[in-house]
N, C-alpha and C. Protein backbone atom coordinates (compact mmCIF):
# COMPACT_ATOMS: atom_id res chain seq x y z
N UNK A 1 149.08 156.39 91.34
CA UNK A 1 148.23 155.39 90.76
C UNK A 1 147.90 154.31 91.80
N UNK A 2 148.75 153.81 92.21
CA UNK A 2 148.87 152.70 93.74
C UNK A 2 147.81 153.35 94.22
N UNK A 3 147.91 154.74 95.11
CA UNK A 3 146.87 155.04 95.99
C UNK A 3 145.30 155.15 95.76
N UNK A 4 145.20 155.18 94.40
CA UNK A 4 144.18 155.02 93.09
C UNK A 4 143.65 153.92 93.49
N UNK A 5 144.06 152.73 93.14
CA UNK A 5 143.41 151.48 93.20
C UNK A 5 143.18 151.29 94.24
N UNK A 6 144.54 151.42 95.61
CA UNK A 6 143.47 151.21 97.24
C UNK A 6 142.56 151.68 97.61
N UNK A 7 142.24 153.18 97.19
CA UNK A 7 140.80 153.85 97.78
C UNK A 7 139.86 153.68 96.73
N UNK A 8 139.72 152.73 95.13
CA UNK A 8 139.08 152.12 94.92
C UNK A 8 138.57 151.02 95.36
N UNK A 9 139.35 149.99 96.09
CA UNK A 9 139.11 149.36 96.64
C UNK A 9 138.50 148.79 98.16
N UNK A 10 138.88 149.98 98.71
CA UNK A 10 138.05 150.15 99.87
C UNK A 10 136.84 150.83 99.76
N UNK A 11 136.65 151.96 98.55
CA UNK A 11 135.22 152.36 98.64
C UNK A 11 134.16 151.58 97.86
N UNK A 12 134.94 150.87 97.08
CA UNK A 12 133.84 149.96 96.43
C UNK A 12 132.85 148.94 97.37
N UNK A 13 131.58 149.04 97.79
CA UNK A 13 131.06 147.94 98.16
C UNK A 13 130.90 147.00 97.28
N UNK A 14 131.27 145.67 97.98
CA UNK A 14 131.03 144.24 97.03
C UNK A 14 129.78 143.90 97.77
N UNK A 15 128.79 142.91 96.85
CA UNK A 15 127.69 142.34 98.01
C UNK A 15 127.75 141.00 96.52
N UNK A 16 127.59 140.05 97.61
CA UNK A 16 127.75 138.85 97.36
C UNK A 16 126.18 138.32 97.24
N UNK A 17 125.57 138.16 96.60
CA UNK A 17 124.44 137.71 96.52
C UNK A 17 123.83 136.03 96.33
N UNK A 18 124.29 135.38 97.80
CA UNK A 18 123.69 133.98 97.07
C UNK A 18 122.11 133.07 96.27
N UNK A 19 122.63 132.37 95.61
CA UNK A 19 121.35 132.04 95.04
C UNK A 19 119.98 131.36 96.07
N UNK A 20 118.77 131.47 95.92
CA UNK A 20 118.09 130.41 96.72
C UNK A 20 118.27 129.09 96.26
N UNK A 21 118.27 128.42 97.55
CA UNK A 21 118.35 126.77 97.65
C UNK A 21 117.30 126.51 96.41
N UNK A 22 117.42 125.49 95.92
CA UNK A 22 116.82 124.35 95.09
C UNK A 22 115.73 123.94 96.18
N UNK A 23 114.33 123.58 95.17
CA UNK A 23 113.65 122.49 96.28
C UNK A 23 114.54 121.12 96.54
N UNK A 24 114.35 120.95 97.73
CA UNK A 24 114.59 119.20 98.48
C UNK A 24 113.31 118.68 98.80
N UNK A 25 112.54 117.55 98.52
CA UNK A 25 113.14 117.28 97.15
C UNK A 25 112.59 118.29 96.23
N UNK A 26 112.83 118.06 94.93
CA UNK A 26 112.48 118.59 93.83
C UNK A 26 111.07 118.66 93.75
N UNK A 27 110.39 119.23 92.68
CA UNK A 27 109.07 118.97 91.80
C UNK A 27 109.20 118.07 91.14
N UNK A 28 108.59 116.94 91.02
CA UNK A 28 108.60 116.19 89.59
C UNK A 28 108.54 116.51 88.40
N UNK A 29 109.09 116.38 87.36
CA UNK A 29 109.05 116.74 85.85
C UNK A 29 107.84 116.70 85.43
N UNK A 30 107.87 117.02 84.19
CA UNK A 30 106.40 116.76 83.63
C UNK A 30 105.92 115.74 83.07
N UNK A 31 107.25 114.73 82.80
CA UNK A 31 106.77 113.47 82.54
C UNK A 31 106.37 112.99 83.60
N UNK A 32 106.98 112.88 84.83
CA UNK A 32 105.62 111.93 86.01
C UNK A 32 104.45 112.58 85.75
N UNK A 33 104.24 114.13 85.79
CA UNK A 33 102.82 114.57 86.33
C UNK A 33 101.84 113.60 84.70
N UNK A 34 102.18 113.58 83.48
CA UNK A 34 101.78 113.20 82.20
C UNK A 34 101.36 111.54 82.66
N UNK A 35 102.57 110.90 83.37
CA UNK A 35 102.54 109.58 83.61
C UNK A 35 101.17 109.06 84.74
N UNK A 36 101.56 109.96 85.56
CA UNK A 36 100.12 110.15 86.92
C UNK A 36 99.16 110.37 86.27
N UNK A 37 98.44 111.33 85.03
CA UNK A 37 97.39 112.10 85.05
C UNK A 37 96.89 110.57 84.03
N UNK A 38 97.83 109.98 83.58
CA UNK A 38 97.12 109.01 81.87
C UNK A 38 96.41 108.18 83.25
N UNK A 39 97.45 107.44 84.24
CA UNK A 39 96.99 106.24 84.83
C UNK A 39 96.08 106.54 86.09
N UNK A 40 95.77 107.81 86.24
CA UNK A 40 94.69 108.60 87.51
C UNK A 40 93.62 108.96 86.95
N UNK A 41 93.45 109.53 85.90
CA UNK A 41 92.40 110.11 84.95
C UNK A 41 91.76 110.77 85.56
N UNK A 42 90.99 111.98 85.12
CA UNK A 42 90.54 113.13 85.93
C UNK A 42 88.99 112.50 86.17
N UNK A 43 89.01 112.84 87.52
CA UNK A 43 87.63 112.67 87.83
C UNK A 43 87.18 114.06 88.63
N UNK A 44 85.95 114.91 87.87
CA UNK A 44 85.52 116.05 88.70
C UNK A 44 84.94 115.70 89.59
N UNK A 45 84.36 114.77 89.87
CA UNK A 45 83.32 114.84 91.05
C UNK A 45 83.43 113.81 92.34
N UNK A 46 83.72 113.50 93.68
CA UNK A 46 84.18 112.12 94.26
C UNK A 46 83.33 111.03 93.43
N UNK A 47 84.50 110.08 93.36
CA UNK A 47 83.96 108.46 93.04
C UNK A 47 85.07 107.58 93.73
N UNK A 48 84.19 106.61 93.95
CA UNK A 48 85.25 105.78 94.40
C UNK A 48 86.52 104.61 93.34
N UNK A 49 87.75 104.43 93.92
CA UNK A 49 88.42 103.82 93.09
C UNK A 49 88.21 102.80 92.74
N UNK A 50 89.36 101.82 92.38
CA UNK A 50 89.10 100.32 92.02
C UNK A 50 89.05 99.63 93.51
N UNK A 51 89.77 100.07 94.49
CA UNK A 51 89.26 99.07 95.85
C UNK A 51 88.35 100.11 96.76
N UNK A 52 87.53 101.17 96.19
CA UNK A 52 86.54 101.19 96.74
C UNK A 52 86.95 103.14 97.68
N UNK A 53 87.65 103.32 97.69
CA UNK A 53 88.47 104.88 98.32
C UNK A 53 88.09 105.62 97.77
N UNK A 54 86.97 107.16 98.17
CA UNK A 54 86.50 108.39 97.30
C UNK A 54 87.76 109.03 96.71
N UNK A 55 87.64 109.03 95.75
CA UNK A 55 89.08 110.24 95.60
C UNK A 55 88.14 111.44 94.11
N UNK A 56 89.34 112.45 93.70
CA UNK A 56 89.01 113.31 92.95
C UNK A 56 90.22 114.06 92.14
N UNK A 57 89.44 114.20 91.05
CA UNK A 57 90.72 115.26 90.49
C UNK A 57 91.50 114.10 90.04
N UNK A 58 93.05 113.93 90.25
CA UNK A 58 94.04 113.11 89.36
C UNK A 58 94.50 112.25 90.36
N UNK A 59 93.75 111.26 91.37
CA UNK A 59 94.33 110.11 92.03
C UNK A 59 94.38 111.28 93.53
N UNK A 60 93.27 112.64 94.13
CA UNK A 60 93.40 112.90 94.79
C UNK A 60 92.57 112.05 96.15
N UNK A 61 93.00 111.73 97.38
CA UNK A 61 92.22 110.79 97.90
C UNK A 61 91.59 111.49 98.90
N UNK A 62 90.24 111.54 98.93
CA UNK A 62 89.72 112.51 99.78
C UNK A 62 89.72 112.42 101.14
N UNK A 63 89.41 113.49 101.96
CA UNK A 63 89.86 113.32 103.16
C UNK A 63 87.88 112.75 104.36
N UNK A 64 87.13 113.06 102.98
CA UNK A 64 85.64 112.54 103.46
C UNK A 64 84.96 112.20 102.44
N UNK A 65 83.77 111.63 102.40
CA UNK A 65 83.20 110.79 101.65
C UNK A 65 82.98 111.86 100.14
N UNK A 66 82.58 112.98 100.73
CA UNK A 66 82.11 114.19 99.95
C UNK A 66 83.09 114.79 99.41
N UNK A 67 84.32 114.81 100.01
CA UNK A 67 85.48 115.64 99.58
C UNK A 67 84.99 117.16 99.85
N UNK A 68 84.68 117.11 101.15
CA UNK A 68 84.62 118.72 101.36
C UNK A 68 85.82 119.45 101.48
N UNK A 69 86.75 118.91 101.33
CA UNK A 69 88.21 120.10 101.21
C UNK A 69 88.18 120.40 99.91
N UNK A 70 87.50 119.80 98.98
CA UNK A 70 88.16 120.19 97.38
C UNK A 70 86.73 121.23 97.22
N UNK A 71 87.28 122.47 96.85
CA UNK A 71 85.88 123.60 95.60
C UNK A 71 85.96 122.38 94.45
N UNK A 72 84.28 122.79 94.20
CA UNK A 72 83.69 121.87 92.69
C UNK A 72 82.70 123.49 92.60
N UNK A 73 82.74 123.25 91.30
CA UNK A 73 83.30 122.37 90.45
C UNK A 73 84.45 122.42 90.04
N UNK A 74 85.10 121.30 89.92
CA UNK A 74 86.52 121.12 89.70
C UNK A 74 87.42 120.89 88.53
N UNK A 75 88.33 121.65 88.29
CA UNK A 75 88.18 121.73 86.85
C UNK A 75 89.69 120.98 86.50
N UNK A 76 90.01 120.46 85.02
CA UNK A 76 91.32 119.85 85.06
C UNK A 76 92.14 120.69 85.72
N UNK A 77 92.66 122.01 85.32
CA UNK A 77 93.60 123.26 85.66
C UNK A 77 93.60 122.94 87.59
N UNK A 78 92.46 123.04 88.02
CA UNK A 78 92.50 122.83 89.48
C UNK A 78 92.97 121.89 89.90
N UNK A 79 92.63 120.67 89.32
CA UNK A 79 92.72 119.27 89.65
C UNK A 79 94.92 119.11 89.33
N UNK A 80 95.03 119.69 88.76
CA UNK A 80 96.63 119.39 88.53
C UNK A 80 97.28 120.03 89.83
N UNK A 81 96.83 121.42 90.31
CA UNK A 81 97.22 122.09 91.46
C UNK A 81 97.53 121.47 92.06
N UNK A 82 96.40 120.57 92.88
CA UNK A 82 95.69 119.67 93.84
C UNK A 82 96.77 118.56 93.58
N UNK A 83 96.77 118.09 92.76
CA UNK A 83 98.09 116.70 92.45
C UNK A 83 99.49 117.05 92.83
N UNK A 84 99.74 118.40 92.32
CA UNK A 84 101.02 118.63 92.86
C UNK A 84 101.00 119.01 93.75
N UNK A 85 100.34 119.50 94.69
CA UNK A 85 100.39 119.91 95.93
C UNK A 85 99.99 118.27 97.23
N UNK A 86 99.41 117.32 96.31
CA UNK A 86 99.58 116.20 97.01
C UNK A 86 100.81 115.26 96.78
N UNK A 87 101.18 115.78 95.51
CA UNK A 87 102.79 114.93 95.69
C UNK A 87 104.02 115.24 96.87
N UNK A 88 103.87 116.24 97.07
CA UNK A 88 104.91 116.95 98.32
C UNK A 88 105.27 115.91 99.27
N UNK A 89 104.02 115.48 99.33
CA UNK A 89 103.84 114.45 100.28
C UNK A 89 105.08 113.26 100.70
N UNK A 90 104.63 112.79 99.27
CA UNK A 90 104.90 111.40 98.68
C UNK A 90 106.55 111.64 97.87
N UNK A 91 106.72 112.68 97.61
CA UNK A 91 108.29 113.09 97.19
C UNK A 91 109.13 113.47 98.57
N UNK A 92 108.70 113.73 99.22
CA UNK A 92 109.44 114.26 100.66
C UNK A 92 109.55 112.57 101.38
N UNK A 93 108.66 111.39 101.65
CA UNK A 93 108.87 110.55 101.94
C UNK A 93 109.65 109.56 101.21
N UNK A 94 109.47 109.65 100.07
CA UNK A 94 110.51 109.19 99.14
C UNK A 94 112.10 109.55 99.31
N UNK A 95 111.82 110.49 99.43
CA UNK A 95 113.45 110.91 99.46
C UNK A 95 114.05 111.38 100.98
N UNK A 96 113.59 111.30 101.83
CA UNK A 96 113.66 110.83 103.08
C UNK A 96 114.26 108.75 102.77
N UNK A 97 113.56 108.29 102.41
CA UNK A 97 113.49 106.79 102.20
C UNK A 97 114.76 106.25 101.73
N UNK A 98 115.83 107.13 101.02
CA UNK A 98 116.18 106.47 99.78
C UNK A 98 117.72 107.50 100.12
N UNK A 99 118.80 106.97 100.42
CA UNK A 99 119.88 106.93 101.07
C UNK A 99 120.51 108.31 99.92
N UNK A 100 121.46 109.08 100.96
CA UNK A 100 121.90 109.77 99.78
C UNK A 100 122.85 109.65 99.07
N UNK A 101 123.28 108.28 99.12
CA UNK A 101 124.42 108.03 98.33
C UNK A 101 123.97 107.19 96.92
N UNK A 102 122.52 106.82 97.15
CA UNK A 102 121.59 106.44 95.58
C UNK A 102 121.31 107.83 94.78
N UNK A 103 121.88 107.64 93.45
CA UNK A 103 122.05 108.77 92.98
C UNK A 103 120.25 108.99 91.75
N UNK A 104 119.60 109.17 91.58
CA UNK A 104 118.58 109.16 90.84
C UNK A 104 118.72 110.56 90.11
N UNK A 105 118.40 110.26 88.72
CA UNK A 105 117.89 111.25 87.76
C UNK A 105 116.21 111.89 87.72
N UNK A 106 115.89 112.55 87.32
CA UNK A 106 114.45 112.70 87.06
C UNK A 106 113.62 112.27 86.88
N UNK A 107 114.04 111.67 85.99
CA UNK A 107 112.98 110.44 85.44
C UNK A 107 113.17 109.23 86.42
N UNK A 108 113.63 108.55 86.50
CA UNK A 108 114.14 107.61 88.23
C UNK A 108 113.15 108.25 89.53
N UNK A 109 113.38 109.25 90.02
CA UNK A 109 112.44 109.86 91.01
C UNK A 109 111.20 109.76 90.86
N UNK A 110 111.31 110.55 89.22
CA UNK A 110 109.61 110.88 88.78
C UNK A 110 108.75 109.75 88.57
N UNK A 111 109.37 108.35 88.05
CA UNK A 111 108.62 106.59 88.55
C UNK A 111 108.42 106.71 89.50
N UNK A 112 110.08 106.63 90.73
CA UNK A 112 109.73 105.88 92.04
C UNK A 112 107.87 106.93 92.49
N UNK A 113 108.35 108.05 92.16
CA UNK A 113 106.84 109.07 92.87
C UNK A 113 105.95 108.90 92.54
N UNK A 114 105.67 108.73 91.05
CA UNK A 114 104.29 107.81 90.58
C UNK A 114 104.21 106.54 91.80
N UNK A 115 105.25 105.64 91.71
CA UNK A 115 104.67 104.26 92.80
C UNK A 115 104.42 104.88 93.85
N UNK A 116 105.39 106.15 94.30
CA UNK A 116 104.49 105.58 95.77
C UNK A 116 103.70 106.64 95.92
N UNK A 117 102.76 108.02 95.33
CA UNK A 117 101.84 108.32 94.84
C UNK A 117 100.76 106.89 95.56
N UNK A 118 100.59 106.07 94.14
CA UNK A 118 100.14 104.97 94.31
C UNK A 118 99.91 104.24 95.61
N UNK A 119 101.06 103.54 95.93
CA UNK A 119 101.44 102.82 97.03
C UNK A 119 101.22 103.15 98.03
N UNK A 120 101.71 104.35 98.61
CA UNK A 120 102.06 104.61 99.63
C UNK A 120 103.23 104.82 100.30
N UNK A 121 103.56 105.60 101.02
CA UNK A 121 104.34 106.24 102.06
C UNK A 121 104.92 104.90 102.41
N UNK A 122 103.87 104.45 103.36
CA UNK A 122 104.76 103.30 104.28
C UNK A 122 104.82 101.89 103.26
N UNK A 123 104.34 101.31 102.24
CA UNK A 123 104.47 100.50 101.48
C UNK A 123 106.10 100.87 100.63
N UNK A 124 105.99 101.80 100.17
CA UNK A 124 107.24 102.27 99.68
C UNK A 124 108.43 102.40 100.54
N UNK A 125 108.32 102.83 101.63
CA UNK A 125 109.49 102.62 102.85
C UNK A 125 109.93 101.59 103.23
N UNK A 126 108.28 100.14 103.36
CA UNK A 126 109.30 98.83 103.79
C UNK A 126 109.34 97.93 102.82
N UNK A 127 109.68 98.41 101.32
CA UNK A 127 109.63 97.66 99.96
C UNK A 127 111.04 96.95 100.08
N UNK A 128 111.01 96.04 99.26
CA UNK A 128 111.98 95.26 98.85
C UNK A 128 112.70 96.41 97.59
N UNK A 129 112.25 97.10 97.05
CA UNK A 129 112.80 98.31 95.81
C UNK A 129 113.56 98.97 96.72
N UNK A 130 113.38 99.59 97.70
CA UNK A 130 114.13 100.71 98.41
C UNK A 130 115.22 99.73 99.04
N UNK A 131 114.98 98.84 100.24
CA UNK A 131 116.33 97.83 100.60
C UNK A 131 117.48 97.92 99.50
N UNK A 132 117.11 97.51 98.40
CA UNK A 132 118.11 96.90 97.10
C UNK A 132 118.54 98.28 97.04
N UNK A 133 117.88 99.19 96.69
CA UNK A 133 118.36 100.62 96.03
C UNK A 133 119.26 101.08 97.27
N UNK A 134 119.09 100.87 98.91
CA UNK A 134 119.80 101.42 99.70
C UNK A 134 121.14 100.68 99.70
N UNK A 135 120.91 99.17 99.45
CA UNK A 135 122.14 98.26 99.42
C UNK A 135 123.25 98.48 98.64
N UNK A 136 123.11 99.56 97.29
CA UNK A 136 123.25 99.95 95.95
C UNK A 136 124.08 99.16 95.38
N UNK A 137 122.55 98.33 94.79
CA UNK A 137 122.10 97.45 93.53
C UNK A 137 121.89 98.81 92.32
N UNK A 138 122.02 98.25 90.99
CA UNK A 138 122.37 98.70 90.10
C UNK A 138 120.22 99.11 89.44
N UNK A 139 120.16 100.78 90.30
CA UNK A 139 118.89 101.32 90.23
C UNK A 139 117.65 100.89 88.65
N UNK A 140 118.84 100.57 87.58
CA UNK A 140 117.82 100.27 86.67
C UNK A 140 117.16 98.79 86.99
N UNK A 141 118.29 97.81 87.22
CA UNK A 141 117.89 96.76 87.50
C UNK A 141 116.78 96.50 88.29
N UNK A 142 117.12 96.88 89.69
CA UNK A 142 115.90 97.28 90.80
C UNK A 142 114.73 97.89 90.28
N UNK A 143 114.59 98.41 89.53
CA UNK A 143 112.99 98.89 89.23
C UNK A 143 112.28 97.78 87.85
N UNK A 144 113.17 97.40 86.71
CA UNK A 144 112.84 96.61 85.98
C UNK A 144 112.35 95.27 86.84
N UNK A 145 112.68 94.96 88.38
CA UNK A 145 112.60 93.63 88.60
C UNK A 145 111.33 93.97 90.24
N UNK A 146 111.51 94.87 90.45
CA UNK A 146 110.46 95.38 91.56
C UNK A 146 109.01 95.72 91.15
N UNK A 147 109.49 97.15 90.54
CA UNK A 147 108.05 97.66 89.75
C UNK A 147 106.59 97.31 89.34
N UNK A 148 107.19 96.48 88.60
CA UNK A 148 106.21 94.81 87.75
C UNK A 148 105.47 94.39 89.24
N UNK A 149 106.30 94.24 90.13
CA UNK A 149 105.78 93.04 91.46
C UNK A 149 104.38 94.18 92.01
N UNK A 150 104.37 95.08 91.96
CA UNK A 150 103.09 96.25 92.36
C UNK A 150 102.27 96.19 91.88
N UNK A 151 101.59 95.17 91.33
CA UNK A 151 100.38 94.69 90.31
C UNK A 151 99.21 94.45 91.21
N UNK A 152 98.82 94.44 92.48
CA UNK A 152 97.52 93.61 93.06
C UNK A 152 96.88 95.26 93.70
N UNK A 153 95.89 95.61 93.70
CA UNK A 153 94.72 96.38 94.50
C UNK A 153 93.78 95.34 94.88
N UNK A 154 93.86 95.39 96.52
CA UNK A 154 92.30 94.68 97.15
C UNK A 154 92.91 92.99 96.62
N UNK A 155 93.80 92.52 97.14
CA UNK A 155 94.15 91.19 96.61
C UNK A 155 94.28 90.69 94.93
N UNK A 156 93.75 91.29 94.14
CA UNK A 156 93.55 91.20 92.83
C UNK A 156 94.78 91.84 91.88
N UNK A 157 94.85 91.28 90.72
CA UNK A 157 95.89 91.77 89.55
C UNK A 157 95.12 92.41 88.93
N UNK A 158 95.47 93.85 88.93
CA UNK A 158 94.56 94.63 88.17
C UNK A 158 95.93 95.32 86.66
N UNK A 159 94.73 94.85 85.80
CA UNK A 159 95.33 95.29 84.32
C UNK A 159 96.17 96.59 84.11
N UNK A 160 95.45 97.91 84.80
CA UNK A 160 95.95 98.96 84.89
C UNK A 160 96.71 99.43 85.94
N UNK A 161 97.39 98.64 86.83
CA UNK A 161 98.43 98.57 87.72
C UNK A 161 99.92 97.92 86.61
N UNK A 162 98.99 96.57 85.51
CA UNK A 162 100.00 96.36 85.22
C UNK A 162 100.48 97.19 84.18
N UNK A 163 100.11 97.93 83.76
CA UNK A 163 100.12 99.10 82.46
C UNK A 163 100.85 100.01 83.26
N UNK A 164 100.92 100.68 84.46
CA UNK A 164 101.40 101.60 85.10
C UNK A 164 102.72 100.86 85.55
N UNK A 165 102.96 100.21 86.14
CA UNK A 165 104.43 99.46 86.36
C UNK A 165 105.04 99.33 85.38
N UNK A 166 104.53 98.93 83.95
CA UNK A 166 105.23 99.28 83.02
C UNK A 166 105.40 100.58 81.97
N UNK A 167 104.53 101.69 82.46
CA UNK A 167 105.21 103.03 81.95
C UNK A 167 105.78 103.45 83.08
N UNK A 168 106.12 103.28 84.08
CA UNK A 168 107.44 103.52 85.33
C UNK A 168 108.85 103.03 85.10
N UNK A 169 108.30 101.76 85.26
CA UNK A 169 109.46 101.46 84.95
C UNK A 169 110.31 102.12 82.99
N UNK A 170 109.81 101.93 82.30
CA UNK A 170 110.11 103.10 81.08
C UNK A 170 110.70 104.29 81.59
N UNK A 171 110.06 105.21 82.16
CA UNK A 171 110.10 106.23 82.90
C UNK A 171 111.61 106.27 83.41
N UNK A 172 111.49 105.38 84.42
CA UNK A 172 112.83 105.19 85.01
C UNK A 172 113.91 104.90 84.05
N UNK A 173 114.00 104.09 83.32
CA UNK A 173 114.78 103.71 82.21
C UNK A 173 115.14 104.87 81.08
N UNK A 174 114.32 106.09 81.40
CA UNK A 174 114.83 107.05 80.01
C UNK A 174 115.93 107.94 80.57
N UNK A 175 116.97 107.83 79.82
CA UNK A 175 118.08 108.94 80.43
C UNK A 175 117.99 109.75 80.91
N UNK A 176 118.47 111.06 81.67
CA UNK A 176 118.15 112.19 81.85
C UNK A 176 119.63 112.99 82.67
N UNK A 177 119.97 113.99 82.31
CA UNK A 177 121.27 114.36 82.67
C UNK A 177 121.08 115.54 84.22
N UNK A 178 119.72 115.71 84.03
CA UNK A 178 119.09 116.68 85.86
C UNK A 178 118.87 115.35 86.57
N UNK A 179 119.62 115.81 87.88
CA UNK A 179 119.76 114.99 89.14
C UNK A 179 118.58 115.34 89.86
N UNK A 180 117.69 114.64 90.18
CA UNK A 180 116.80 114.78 91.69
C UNK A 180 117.04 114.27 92.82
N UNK A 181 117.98 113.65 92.95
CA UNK A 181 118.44 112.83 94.58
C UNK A 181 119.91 112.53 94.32
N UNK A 182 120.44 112.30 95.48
CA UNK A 182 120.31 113.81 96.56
C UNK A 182 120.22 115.20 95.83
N UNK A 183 119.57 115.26 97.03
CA UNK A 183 119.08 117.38 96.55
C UNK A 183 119.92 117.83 97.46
């Protein structure tokens, strides 16, 4: 019987199959992309924004007046592609930005990515939100008291900046038990 189980055991191949990596960072949930699409609103055709920038689709910013990189006609289904494939961007600099010992949930990420969506890359990198969050200040606090402060396009307080700082910050504030940072 002994000799049984050893030449079972040697003829058996084992193969260990590991899983693929997780994205770093993540995709955003579907509440950012829901949160982006209310405060971006689809536009098929270039127009310019509130300070004057062609963009298209869901807050896409074109790369020429015409937006000759985007096919039109452009349809919502396309236009979401196009958003998530421009968030990469703005989630990879984010989380590059943002220390890995700040722990963020989904919803936490999926705000900060709406702002800097918004904002910007380098606005979001030399924020007073990220300092505090790297210092680790207590992340809800930091966005209830930052967020709000992202209110001006083109020098001005614009209404629907302040409507968007406050479904982010919400955003950020709703529980969520999936980790997006560190990935």
């Amino acid at each position: 019987m002994r000799a049984f189980f050893t030449l079972l055991l040697v003829a058996t191949p084992f193969a260990f199959v590991q899983a693929a990596p997780a994205a770093c960072p993540p995709d955003v949930n579907s509440a950012t992309i829901s949160l982006i699409k209310e405060f971006e609103g689809f536009v098929p055709k270039p127009a310019p924004d509130p300070i004057g920038l062609p963009t298209v689709g869901y807050g896409h910013l074109c790369k020429t007046k015409s937006c000759s990189e985007v096919n039109f006609p452009l349809t919502e289904a396309t236009a979401t592609t196009l958003l998530n494939a421009d968030l990469k961007q703005f989630t990879s600099c984010l989380n590059k930005a943002v220390k890995s010992s700040v722990k963020l949930n989904d919803n936490q990420f999926g705000a900060l990515a709406s702002w800097t969506f918004n904002e910007g890359c380098g606005n979001m990198a030399s924020s007073t939100l990220i300092k505090r969050l790297n210092n680790g200040e207590d992340p809800n606090t930091v966005a209830a008291e930052e967020l709000p402060q992202w209110k001006l396009a083109g020098g001005k307080v614009l209404p629907g900046l302040v409507r968007r700082r406050a479904a982010e910050v919400k955003l950020f504030k709703t529980a969520s038990s999936t980790i997006a940072h560190p990935c």
